[in-house]
PDB file of N, CA and C in Angstrom:
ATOM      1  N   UNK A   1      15.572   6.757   7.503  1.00  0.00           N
ATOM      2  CA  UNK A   1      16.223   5.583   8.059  1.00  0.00           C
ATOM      3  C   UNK A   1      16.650   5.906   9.482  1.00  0.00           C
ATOM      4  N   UNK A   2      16.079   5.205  10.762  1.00  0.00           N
ATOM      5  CA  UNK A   2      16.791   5.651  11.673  1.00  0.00           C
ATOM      6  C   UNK A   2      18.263   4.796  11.768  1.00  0.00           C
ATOM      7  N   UNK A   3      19.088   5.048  13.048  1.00  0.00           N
ATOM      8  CA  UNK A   3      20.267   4.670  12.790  1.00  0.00           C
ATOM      9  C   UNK A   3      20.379   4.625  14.796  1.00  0.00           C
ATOM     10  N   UNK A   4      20.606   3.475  15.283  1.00  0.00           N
ATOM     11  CA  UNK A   4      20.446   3.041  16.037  1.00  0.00           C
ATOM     12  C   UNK A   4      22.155   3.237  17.029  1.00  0.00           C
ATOM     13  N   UNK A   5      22.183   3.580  18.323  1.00  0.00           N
ATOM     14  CA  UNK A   5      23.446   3.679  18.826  1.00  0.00           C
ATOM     15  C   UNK A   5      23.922   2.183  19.352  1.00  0.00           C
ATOM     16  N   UNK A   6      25.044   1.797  19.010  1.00  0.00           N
ATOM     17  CA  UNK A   6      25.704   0.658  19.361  1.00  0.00           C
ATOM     18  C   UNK A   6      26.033   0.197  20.645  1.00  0.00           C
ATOM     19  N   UNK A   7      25.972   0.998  21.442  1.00  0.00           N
ATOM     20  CA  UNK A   7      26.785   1.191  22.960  1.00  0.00           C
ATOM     21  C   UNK A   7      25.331   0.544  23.454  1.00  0.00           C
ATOM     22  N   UNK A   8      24.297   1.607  23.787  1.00  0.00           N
ATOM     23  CA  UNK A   8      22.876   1.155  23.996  1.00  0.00           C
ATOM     24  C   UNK A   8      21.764   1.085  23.588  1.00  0.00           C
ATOM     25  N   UNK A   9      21.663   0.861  22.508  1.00  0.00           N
ATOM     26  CA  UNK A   9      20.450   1.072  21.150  1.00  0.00           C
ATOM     27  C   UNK A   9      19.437   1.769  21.195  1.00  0.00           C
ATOM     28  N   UNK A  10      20.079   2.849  21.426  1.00  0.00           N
ATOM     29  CA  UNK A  10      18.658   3.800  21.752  1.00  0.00           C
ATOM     30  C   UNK A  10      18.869   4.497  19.904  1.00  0.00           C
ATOM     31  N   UNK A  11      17.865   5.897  19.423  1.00  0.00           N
ATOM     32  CA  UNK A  11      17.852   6.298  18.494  1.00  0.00           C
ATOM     33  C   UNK A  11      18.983   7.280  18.722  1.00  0.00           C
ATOM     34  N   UNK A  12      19.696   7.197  17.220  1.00  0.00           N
ATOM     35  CA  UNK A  12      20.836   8.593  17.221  1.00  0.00           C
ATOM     36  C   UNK A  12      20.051   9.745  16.412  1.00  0.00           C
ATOM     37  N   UNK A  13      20.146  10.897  17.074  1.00  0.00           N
ATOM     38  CA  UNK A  13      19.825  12.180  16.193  1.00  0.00           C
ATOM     39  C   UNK A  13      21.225  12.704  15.672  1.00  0.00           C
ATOM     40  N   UNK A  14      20.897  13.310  14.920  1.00  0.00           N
ATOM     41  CA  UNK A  14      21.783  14.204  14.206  1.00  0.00           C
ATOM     42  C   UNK A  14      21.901  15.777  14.649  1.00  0.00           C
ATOM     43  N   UNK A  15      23.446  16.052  15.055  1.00  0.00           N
ATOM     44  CA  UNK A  15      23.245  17.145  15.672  1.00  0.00           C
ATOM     45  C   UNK A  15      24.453  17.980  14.685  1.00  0.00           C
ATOM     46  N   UNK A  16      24.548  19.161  14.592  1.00  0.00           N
ATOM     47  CA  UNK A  16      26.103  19.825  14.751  1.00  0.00           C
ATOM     48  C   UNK A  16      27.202  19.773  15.430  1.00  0.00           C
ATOM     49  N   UNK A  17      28.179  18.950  14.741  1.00  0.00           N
ATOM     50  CA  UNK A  17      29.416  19.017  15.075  1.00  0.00           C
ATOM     51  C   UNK A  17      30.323  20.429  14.929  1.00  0.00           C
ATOM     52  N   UNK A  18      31.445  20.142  15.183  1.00  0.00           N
ATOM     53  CA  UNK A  18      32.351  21.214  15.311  1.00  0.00           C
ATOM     54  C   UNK A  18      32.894  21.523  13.703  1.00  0.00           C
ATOM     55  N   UNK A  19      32.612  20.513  12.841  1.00  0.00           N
ATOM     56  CA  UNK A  19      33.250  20.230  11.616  1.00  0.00           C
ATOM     57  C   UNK A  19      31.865  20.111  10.482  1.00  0.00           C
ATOM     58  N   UNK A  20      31.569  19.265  11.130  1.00  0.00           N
ATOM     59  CA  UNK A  20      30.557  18.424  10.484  1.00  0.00           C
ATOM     60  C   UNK A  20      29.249  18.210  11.208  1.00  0.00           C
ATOM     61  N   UNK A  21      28.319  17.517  10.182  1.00  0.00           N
ATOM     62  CA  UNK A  21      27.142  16.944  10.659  1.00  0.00           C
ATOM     63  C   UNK A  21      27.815  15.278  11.680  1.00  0.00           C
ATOM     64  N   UNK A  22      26.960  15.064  12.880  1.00  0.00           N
ATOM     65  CA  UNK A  22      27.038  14.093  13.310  1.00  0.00           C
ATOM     66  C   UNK A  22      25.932  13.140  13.928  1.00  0.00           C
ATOM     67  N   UNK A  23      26.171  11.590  14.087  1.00  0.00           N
ATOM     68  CA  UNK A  23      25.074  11.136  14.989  1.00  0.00           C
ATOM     69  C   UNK A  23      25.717  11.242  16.336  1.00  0.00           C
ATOM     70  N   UNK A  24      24.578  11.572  17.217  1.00  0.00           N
ATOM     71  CA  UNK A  24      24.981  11.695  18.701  1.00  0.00           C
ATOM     72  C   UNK A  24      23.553  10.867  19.156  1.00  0.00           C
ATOM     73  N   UNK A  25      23.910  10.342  20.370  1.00  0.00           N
ATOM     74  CA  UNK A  25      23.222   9.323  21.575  1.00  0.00           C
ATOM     75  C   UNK A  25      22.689  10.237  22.640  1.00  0.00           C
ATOM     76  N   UNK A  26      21.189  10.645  22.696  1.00  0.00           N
ATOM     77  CA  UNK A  26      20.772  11.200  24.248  1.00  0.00           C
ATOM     78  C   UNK A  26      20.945  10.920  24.934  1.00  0.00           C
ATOM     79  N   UNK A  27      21.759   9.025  25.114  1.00  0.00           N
ATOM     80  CA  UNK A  27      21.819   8.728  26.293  1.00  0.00           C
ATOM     81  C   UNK A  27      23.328   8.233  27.242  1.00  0.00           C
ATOM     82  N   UNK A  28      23.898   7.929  26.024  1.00  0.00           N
ATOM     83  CA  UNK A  28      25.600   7.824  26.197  1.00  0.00           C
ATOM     84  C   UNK A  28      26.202   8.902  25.396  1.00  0.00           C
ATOM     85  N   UNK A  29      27.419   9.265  26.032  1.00  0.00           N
ATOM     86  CA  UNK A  29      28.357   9.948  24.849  1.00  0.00           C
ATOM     87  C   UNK A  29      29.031   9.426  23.615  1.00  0.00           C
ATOM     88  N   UNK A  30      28.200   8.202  22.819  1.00  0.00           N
ATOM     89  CA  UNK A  30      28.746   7.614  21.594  1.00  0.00           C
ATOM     90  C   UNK A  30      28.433   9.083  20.675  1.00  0.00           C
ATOM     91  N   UNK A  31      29.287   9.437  19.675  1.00  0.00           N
ATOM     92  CA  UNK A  31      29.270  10.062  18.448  1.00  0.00           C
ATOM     93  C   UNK A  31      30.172   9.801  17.406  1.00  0.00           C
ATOM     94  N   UNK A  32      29.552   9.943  16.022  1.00  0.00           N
ATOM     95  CA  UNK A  32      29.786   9.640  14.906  1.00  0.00           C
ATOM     96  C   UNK A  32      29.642  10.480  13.843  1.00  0.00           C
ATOM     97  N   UNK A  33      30.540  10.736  13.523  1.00  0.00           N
ATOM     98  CA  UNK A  33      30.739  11.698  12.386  1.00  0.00           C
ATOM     99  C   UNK A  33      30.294  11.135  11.219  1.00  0.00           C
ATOM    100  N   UNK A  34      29.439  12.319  10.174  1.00  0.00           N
ATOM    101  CA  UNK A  34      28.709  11.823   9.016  1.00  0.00           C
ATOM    102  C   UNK A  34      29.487  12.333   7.937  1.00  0.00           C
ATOM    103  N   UNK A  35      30.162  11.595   6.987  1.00  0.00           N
ATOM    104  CA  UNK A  35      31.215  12.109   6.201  1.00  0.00           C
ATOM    105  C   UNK A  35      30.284  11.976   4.728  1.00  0.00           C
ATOM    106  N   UNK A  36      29.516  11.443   4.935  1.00  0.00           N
ATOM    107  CA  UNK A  36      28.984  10.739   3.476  1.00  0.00           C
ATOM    108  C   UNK A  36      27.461  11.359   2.956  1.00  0.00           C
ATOM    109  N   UNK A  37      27.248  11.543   2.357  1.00  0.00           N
ATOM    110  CA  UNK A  37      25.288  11.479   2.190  1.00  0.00           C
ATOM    111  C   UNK A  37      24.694  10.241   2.443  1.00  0.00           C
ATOM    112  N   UNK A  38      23.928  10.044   3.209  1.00  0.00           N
ATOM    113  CA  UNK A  38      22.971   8.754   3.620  1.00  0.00           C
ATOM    114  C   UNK A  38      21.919   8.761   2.854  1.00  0.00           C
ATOM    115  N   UNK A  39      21.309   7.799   2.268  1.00  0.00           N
ATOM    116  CA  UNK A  39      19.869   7.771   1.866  1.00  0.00           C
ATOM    117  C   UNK A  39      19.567   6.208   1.846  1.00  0.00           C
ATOM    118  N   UNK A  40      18.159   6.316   1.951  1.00  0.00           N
ATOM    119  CA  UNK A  40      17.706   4.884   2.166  1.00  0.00           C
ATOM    120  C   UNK A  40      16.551   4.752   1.598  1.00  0.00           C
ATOM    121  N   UNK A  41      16.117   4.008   0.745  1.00  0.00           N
ATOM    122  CA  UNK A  41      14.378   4.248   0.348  1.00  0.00           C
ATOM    123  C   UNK A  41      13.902   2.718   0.543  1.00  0.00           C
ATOM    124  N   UNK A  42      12.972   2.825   1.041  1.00  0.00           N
ATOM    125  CA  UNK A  42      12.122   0.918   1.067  1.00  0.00           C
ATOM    126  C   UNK A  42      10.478   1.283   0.827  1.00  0.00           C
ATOM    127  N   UNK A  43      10.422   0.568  -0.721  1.00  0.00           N
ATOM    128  CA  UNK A  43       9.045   0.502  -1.316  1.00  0.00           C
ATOM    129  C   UNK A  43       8.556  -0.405  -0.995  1.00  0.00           C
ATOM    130  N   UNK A  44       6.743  -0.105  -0.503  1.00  0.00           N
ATOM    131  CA  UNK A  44       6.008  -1.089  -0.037  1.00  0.00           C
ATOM    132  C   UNK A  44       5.347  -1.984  -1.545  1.00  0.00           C
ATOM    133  N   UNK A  45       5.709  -3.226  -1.092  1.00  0.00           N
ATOM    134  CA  UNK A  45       4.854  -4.028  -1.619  1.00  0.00           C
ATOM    135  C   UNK A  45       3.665  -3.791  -1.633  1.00  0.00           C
ATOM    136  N   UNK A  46       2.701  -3.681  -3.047  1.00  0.00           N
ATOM    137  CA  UNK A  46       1.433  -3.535  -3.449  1.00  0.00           C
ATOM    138  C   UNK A  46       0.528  -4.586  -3.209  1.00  0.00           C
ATOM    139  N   UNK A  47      -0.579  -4.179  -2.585  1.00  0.00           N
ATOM    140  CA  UNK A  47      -1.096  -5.363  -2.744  1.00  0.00           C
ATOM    141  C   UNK A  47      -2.169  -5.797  -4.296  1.00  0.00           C
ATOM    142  N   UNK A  48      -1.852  -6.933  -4.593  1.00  0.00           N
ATOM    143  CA  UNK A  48      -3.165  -7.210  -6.132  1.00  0.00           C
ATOM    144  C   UNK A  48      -4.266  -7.009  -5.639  1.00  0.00           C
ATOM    145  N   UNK A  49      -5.458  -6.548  -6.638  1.00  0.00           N
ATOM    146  CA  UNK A  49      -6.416  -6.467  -6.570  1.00  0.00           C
ATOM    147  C   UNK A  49      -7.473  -7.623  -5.913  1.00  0.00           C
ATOM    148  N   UNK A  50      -6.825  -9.056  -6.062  1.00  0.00           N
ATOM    149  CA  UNK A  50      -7.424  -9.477  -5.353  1.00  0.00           C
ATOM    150  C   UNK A  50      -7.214  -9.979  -3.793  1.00  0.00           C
ATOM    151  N   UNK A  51      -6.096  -9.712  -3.349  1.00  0.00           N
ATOM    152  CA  UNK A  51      -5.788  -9.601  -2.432  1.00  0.00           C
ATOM    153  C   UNK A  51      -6.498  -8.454  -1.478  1.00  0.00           C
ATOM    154  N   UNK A  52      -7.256  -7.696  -1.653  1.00  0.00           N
ATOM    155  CA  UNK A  52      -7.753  -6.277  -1.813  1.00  0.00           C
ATOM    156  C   UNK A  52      -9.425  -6.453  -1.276  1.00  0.00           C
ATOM    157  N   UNK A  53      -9.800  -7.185  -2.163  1.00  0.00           N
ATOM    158  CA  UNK A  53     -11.723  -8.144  -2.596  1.00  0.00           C
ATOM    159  C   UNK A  53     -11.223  -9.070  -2.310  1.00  0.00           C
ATOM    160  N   UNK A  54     -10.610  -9.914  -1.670  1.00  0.00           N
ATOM    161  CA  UNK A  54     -10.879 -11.124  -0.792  1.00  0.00           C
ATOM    162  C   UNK A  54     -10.300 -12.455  -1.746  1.00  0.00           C
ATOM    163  N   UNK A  55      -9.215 -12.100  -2.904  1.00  0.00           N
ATOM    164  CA  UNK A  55      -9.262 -13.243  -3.570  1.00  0.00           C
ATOM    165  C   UNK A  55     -10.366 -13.690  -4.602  1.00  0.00           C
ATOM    166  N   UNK A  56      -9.978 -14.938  -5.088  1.00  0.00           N
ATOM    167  CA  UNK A  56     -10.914 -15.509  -6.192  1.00  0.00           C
ATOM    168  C   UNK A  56     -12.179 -15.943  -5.333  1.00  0.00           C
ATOM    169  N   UNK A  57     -12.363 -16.422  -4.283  1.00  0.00           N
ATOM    170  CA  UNK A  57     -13.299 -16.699  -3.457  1.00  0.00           C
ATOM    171  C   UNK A  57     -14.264 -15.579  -3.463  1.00  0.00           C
ATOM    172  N   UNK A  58     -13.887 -14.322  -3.566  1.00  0.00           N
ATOM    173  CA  UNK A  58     -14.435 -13.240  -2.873  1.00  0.00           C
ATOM    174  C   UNK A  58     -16.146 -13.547  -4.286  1.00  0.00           C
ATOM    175  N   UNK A  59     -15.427 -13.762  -5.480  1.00  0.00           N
ATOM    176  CA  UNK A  59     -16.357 -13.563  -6.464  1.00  0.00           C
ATOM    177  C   UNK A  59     -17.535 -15.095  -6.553  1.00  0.00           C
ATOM    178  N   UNK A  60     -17.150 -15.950  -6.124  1.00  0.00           N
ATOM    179  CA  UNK A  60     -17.840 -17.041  -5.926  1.00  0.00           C
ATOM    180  C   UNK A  60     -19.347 -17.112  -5.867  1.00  0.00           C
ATOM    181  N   UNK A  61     -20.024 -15.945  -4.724  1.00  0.00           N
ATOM    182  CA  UNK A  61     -21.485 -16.437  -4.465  1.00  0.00           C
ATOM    183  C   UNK A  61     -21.702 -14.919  -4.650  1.00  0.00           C
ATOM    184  N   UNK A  62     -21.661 -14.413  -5.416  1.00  0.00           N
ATOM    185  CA  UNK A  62     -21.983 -13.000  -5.930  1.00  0.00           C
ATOM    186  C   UNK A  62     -22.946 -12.795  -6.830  1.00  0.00           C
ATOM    187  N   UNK A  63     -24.123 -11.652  -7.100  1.00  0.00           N
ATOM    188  CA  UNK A  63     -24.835 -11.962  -8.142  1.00  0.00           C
ATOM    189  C   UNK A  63     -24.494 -11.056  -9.387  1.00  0.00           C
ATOM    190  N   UNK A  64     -25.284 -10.970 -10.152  1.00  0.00           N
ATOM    191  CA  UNK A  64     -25.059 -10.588 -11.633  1.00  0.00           C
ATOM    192  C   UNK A  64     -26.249  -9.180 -11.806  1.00  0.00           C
ATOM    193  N   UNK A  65     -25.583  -8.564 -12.464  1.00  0.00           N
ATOM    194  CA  UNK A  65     -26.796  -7.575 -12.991  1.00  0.00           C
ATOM    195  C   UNK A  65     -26.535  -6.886 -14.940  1.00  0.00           C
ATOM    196  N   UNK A  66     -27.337  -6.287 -15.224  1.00  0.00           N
ATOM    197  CA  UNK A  66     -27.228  -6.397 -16.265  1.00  0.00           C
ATOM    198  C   UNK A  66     -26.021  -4.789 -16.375  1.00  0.00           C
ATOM    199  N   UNK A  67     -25.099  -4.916 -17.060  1.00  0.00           N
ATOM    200  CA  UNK A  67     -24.553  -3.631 -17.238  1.00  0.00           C
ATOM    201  C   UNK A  67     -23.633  -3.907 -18.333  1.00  0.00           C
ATOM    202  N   UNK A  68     -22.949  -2.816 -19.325  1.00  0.00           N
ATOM    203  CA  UNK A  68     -22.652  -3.743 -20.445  1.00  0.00           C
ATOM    204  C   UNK A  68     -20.945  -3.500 -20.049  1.00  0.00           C
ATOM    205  N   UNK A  69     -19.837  -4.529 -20.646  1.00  0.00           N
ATOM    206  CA  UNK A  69     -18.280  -4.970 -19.687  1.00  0.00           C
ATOM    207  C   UNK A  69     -17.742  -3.450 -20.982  1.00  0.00           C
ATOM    208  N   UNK A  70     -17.057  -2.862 -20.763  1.00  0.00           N
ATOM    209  CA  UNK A  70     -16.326  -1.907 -21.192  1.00  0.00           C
ATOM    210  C   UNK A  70     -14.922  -2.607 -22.172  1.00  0.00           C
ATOM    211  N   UNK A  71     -14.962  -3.876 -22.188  1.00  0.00           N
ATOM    212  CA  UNK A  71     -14.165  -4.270 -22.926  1.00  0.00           C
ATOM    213  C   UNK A  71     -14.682  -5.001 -24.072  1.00  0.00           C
ATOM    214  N   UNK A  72     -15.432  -6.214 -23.883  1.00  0.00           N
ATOM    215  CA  UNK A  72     -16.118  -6.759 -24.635  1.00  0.00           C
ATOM    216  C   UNK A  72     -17.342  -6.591 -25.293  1.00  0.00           C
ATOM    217  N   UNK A  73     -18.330  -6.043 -24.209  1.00  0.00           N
ATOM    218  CA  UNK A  73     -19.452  -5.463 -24.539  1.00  0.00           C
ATOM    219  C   UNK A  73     -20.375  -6.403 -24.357  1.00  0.00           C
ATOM    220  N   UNK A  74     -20.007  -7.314 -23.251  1.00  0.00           N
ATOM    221  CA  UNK A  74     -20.873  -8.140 -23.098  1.00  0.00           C
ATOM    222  C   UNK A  74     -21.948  -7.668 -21.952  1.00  0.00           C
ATOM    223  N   UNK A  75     -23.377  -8.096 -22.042  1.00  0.00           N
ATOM    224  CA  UNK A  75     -24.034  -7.344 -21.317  1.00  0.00           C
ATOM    225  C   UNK A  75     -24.338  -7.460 -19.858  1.00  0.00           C
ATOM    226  N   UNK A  76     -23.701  -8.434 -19.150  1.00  0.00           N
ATOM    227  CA  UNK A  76     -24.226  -9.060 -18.038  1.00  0.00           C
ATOM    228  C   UNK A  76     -22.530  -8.970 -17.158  1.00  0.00           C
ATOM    229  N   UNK A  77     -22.751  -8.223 -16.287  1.00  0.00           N
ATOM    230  CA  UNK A  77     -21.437  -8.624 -15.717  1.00  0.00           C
ATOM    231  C   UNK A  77     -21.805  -8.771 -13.551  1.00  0.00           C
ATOM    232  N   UNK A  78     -21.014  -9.412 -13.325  1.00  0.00           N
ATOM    233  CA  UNK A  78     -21.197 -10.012 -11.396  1.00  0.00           C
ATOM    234  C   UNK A  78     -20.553  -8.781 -10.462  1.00  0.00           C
ATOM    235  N   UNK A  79     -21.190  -8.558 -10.023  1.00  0.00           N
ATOM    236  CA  UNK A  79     -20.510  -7.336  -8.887  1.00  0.00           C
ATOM    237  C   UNK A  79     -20.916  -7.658  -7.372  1.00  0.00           C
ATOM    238  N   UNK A  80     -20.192  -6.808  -6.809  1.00  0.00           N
ATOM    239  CA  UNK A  80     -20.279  -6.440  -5.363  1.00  0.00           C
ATOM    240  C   UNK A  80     -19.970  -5.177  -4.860  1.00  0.00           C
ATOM    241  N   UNK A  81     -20.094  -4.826  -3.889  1.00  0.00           N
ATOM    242  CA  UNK A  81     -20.042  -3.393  -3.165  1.00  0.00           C
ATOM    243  C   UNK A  81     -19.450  -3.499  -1.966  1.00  0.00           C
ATOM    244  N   UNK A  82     -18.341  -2.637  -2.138  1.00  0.00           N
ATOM    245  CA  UNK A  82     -17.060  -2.834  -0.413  1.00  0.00           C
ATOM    246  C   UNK A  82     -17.062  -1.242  -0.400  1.00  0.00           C
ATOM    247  N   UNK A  83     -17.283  -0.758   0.969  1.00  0.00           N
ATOM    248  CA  UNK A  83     -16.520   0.123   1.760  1.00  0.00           C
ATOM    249  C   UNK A  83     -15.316   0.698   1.270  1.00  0.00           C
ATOM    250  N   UNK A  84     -15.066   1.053   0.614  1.00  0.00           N
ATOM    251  CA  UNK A  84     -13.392   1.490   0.372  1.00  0.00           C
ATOM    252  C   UNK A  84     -13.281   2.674   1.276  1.00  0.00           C
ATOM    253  N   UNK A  85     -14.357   3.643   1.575  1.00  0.00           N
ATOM    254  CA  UNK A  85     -13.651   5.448   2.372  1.00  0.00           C
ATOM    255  C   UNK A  85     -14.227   5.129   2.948  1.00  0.00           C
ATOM    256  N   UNK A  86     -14.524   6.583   3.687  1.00  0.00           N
ATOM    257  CA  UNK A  86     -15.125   6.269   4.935  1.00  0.00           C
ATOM    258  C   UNK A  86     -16.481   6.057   4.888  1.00  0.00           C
ATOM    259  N   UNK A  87     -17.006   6.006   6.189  1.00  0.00           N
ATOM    260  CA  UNK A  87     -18.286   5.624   6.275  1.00  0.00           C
ATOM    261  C   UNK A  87     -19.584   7.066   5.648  1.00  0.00           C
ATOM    262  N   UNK A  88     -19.069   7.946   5.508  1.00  0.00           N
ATOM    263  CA  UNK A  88     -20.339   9.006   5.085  1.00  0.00           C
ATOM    264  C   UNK A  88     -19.727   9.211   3.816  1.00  0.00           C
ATOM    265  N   UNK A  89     -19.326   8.128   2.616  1.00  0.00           N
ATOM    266  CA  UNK A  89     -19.436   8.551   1.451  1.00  0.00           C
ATOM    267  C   UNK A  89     -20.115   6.469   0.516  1.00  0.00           C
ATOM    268  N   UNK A  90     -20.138   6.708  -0.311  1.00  0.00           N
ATOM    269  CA  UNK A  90     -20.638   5.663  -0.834  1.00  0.00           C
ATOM    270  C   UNK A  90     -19.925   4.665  -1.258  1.00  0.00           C
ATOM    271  N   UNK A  91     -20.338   3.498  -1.056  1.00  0.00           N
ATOM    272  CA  UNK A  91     -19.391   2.225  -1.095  1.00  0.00           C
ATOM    273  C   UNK A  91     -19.188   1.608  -2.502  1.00  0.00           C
ATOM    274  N   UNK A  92     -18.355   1.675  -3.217  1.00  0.00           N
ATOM    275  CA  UNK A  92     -17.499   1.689  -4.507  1.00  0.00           C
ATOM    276  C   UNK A  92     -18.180  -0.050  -4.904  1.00  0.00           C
ATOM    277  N   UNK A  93     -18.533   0.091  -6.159  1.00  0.00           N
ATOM    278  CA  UNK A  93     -19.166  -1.258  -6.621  1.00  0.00           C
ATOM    279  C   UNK A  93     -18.161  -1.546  -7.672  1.00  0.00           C
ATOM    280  N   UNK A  94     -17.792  -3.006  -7.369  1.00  0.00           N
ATOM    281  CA  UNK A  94     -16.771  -3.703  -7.938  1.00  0.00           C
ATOM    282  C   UNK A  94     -17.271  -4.722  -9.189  1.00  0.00           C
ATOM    283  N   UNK A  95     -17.087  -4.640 -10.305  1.00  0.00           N
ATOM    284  CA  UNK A  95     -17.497  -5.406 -11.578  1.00  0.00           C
ATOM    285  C   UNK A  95     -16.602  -6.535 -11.917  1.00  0.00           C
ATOM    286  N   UNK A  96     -17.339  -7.859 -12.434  1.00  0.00           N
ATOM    287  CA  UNK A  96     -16.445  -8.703 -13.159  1.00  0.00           C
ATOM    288  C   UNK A  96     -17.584  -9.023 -14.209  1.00  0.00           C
ATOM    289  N   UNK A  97     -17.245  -9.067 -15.376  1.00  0.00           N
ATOM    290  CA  UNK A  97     -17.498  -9.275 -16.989  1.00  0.00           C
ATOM    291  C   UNK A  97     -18.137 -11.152 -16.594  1.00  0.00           C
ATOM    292  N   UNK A  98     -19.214 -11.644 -17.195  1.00  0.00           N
ATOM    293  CA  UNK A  98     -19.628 -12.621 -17.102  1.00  0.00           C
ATOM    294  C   UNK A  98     -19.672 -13.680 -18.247  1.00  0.00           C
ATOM    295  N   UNK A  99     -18.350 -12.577 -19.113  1.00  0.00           N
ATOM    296  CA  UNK A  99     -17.976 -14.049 -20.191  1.00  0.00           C
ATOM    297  C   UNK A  99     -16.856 -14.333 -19.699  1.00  0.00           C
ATOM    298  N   UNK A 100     -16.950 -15.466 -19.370  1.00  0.00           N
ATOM    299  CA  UNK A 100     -15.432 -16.248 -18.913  1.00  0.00           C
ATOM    300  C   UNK A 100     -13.561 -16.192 -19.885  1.00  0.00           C
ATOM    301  N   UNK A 101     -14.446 -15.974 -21.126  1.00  0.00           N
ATOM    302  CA  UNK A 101     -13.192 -15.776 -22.303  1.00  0.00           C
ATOM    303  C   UNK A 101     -12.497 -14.377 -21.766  1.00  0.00           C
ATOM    304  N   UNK A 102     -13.318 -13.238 -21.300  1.00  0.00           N
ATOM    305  CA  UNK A 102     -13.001 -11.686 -20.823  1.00  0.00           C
ATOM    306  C   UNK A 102     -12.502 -11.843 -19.533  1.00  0.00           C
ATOM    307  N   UNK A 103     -13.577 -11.515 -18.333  1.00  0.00           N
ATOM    308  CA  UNK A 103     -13.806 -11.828 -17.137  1.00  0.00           C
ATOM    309  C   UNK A 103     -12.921 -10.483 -16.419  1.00  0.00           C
ATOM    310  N   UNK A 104     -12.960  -9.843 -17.642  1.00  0.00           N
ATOM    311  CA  UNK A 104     -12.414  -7.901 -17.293  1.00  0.00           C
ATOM    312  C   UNK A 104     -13.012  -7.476 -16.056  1.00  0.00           C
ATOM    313  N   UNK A 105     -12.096  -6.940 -15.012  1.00  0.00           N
ATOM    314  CA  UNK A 105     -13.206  -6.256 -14.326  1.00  0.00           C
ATOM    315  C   UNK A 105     -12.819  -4.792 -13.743  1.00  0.00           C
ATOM    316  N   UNK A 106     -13.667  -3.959 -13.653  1.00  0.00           N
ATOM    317  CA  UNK A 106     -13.919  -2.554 -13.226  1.00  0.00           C
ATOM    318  C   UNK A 106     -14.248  -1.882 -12.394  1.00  0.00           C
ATOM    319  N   UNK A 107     -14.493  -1.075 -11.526  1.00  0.00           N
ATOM    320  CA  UNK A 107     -15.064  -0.537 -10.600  1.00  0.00           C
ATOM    321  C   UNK A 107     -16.086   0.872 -11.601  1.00  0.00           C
ATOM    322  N   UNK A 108     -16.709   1.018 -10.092  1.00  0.00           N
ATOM    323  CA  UNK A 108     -17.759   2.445 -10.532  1.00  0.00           C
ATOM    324  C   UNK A 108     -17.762   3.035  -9.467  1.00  0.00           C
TER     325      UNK A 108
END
């Protein structure tokens, strides 16, 4: 978490005090004594999978091949192929199950 100086908002570091830990200003003489433990955590929002593949759209004009769905066992499921790493490794093929009751889908 940074922690911003009030006087002129520049960043406060944390230095040694005479007592204590403190925030001090590189650029004014504001300081602040740290009496407490600080902690701060901020988790990123995930994004869904389809947010990821482009949404429900993404699957729209996609074709089908035969492979059998790992859930149902149905034999025909719709894929596509995205880039996920970098460019000198192979581009990750994305599955959706082509019974609509399932519509499970997987990667390979």
């Amino acid at each position: 978490m940074l922690t911003f100086c009030p006087v002129c908002a520049n960043v406060l570091v944390v230095e040694e005090g005479p007592k204590c830990l403190r925030f001090a200003c590189n650029s004014c003489p504001y300081v602040q004594n740290i009496n407490r433990k600080i902690s701060h955590r901020v988790y990123p929002k995930l994004k869904e999978m389809d947010d990821v593949l482009g949404g429900a759209s993404a699957w729209e004009n996609v074709d089908s091949t035969e492979v059998t769905c790992p859930k149902c066992e149905h034999k025909r499921a719709f894929f596509m192929q995205i880039q996920t790493r970098s460019a000198d490794e192979p581009m990750t093929t994305f599955y959706k199950c082509c019974n609509m009751d399932c519509a499970h889908r997987w990667r390979d």
